[in-house]
N, C-alpha and C. Protein backbone atom coordinates (compact mmCIF):
# COMPACT_ATOMS: atom_id res chain seq x y z
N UNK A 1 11.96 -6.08 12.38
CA UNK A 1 12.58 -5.46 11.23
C UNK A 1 13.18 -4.13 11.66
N UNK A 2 14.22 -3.74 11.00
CA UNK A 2 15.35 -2.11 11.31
C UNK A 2 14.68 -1.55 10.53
N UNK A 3 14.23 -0.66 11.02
CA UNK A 3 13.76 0.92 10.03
C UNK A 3 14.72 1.96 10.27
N UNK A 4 15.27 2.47 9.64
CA UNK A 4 16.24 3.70 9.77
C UNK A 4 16.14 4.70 8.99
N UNK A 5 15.53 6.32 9.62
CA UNK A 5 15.45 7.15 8.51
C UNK A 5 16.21 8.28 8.80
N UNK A 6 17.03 9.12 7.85
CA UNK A 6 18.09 9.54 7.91
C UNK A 6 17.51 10.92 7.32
N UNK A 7 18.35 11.74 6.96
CA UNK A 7 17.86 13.29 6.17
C UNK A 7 19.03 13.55 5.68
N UNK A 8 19.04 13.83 4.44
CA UNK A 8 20.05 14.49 3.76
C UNK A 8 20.09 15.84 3.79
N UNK A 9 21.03 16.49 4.57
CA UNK A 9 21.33 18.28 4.24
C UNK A 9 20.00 18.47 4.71
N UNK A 10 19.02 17.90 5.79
CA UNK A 10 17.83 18.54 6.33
C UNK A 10 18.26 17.51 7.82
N UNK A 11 17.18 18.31 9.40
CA UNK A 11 17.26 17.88 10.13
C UNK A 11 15.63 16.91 10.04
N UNK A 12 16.34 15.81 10.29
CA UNK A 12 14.72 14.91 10.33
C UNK A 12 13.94 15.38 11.59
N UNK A 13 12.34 15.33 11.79
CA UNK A 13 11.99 15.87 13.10
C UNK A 13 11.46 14.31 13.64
N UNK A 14 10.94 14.62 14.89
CA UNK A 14 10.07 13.56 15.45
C UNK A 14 8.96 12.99 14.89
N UNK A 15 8.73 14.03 14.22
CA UNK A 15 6.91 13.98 13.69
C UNK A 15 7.14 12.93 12.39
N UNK A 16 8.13 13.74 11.33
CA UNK A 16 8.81 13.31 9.89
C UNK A 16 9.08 11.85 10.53
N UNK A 17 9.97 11.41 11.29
CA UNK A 17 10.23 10.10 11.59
C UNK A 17 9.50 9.55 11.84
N UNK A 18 8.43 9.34 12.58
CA UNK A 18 7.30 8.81 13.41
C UNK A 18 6.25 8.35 12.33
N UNK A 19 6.01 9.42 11.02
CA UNK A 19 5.53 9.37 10.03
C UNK A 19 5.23 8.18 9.30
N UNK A 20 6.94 8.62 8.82
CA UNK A 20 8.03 7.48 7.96
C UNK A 20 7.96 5.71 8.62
N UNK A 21 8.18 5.71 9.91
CA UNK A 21 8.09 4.73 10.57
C UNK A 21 6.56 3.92 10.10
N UNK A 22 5.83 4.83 10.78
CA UNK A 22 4.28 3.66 10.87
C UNK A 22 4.05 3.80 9.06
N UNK A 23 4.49 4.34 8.01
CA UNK A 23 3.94 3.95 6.62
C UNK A 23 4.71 2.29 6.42
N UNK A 24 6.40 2.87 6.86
CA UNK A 24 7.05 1.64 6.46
C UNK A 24 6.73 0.39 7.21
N UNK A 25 5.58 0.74 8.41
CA UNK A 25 5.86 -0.76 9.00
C UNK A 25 4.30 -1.24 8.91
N UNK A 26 3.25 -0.53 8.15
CA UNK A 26 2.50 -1.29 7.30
C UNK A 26 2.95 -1.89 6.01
N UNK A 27 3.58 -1.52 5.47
CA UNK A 27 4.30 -2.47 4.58
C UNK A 27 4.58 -3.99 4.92
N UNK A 28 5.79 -3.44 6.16
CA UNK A 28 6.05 -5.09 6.93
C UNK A 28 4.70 -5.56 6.83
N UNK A 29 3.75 -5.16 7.04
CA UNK A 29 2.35 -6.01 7.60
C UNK A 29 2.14 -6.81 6.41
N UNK A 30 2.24 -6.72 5.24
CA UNK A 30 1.94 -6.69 3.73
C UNK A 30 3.18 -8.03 3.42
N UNK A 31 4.11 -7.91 3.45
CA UNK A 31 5.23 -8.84 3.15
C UNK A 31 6.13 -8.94 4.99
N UNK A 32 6.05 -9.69 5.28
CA UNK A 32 6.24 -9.78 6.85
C UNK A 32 8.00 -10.75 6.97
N UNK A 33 8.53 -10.62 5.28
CA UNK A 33 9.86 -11.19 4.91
C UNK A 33 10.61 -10.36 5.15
N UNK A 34 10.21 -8.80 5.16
CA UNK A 34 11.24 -8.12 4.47
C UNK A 34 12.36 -8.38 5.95
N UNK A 35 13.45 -7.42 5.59
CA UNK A 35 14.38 -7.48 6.64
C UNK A 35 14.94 -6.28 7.34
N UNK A 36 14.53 -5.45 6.78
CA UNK A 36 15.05 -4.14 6.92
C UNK A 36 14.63 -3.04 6.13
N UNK A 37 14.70 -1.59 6.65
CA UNK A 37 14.10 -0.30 6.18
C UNK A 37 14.95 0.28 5.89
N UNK A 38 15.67 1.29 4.96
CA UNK A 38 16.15 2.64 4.82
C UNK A 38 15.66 3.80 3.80
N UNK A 39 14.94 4.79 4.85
CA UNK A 39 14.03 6.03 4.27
C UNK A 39 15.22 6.85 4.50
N UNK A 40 15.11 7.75 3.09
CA UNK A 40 16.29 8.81 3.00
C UNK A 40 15.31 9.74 3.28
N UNK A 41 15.03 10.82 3.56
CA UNK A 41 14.56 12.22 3.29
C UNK A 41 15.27 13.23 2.92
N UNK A 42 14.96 13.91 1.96
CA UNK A 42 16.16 14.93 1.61
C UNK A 42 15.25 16.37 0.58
N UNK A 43 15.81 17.65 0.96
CA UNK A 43 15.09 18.69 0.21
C UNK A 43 16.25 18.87 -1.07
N UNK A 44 16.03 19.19 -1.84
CA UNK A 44 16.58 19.90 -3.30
C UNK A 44 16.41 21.10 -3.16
N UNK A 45 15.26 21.69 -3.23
CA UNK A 45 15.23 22.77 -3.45
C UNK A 45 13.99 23.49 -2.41
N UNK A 46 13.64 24.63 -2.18
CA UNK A 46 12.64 24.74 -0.98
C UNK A 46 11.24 24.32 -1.41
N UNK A 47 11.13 24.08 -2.66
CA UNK A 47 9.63 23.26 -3.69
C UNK A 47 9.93 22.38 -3.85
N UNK A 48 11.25 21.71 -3.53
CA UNK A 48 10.85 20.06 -3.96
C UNK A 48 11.40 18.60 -3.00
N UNK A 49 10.75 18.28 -2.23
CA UNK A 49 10.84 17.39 -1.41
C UNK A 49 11.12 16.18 -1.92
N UNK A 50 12.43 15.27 -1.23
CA UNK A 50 12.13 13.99 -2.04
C UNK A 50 12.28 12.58 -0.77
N UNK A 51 11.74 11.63 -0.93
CA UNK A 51 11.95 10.46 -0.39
C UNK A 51 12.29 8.95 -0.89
N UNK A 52 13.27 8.59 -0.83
CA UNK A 52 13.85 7.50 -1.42
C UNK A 52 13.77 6.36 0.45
N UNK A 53 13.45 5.03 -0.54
CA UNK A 53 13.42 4.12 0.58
C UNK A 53 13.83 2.60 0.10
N UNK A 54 15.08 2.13 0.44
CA UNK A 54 15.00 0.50 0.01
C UNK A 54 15.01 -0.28 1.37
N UNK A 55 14.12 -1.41 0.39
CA UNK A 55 13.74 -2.65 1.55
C UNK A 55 14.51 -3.51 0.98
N UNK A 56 14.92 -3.99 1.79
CA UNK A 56 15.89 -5.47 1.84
C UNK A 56 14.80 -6.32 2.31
N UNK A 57 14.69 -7.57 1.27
CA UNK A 57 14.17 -8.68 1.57
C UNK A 57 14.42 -9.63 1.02
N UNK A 58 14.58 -10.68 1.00
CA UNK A 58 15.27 -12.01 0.99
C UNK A 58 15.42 -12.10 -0.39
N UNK A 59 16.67 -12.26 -1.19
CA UNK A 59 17.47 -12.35 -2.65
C UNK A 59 17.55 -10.91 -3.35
N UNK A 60 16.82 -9.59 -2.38
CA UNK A 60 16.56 -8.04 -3.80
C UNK A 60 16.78 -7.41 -2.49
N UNK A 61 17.06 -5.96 -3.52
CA UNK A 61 16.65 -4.98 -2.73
C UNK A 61 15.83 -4.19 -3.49
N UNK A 62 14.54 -3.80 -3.14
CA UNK A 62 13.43 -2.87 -4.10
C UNK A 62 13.80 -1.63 -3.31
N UNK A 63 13.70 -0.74 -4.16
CA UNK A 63 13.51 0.71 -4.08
C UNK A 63 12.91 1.08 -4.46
N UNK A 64 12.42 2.75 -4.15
CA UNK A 64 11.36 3.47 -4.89
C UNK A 64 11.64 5.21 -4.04
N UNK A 65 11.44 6.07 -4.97
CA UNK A 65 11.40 7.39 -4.48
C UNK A 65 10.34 8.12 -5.17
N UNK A 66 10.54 9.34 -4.32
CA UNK A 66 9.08 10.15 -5.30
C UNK A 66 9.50 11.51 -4.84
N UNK A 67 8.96 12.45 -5.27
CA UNK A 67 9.42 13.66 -4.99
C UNK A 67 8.01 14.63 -5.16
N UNK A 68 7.49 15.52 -4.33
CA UNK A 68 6.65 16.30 -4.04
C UNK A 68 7.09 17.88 -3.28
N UNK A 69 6.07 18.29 -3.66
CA UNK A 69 6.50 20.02 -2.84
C UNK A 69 5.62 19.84 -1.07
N UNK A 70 5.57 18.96 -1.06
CA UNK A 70 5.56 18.63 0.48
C UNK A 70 5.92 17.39 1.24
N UNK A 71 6.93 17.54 2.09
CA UNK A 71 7.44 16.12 2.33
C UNK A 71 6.92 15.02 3.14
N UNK A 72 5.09 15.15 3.42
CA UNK A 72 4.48 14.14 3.81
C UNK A 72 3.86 13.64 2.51
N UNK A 73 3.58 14.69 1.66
CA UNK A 73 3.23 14.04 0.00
C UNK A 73 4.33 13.13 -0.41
N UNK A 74 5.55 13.19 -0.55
CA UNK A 74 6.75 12.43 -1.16
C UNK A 74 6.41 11.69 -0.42
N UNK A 75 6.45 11.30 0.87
CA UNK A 75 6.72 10.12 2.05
C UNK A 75 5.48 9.14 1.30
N UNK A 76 4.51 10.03 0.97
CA UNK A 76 3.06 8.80 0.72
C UNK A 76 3.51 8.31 -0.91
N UNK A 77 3.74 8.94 -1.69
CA UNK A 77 4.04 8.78 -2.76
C UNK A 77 4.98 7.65 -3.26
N UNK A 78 6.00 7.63 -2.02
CA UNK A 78 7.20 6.96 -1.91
C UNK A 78 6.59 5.36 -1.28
N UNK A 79 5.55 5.33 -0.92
CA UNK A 79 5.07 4.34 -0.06
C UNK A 79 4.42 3.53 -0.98
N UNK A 80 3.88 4.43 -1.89
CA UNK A 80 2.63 3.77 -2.81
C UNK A 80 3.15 2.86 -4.52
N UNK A 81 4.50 3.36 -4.46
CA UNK A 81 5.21 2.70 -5.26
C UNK A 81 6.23 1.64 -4.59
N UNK A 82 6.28 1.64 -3.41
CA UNK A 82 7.03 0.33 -2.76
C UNK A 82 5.81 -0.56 -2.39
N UNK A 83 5.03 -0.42 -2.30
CA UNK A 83 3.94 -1.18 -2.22
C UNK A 83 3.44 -1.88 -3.35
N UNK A 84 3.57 -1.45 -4.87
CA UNK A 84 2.96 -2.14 -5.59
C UNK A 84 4.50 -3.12 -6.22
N UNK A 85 5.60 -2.58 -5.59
CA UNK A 85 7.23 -3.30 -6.09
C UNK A 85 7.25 -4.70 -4.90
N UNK A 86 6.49 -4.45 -4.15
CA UNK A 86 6.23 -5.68 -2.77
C UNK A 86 4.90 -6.54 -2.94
N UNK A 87 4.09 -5.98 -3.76
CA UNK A 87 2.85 -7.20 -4.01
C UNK A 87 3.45 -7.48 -5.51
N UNK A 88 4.08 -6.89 -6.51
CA UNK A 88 4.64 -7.81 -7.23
C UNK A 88 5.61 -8.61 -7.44
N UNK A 89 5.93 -8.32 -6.18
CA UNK A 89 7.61 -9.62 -5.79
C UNK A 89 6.65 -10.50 -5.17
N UNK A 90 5.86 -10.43 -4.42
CA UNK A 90 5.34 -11.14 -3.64
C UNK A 90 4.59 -11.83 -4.46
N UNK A 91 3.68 -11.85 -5.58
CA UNK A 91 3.06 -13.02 -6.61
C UNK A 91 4.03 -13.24 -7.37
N UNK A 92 5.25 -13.10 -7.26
CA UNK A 92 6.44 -13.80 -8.41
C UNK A 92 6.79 -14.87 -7.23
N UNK A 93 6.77 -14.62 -6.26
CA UNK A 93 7.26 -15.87 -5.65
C UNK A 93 6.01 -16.30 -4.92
N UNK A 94 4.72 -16.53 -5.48
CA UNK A 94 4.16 -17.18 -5.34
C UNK A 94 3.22 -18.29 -6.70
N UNK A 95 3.56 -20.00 -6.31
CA UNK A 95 3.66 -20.60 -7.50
C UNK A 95 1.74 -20.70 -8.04
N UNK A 96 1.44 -19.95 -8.80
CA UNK A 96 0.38 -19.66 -9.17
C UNK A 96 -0.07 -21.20 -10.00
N UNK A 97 0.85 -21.93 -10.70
CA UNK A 97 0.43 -23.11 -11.12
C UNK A 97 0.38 -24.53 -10.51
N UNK A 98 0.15 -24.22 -9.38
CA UNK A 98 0.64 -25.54 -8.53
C UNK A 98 -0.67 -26.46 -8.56
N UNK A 99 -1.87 -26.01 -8.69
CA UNK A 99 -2.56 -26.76 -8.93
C UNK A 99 -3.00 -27.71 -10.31
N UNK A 100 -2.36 -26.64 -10.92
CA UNK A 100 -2.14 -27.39 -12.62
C UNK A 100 -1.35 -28.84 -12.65
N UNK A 101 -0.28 -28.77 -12.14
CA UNK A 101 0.77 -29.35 -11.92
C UNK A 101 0.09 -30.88 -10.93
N UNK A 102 -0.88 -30.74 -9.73
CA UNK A 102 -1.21 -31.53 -9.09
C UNK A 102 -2.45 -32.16 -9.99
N UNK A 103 -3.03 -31.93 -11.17
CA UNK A 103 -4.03 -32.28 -11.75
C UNK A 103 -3.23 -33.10 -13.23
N UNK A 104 -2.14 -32.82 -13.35
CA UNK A 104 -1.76 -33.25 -14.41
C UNK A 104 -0.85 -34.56 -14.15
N UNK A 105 -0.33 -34.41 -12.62
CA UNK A 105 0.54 -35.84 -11.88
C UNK A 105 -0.52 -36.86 -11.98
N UNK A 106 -1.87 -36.50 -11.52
CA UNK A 106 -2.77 -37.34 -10.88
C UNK A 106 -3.67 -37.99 -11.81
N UNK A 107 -3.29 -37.19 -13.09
CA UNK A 107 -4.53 -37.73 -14.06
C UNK A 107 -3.75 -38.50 -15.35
């Protein structure tokens, strides 16, 4: 999978990237479809940090951002709402009635 994280009007560091990287690629671990990463990082103001990130994965693209006065807080924040947008794509495309369906052919 491409992870790519960029900075808006800020210089991204090694550390900030490296960060960003291993949150987004426990995710992959979680949905192992997706196809691709893009983490924005970007400051507003010198109190308010923000992180926006969409995953591309097969038919969507989910997003999610968050914004904190520290930009490893946003980064987690930002993680914890793509995570619950990826386990609920992930039980929509999984057919929860299939056994209904095999009990009702058979009987």
């Amino acid at each position: 999978m491409q992870i790519q994280v960029t900075g808006h009007q800020m210089d991204v560091t090694a550390a900030l990237r490296d960060y960003a990287t291993g949150k987004v690629e426990k995710l992959t671990r979680l949905f192992e479809q997706a196809t691709s990463a893009h983490v924005i990082l970007s400051v507003d103001t010198k109190l308010s940090h923000k992180a926006e990130c969409q995953l591309s994965v097969p038919g969507k693209v989910l997003f999610a951002d968050a914004e904190a006065t520290d930009m490893y807080a946003a980064i987690d924040a930002m993680i914890d709402r793509m995570d619950m947008q990826v386990r609920k794509y992930k039980s929509k495309l999984t057919d929860h009635h299939r056994a209904e369906s095999r009990r009702a052919a058979g009987a």
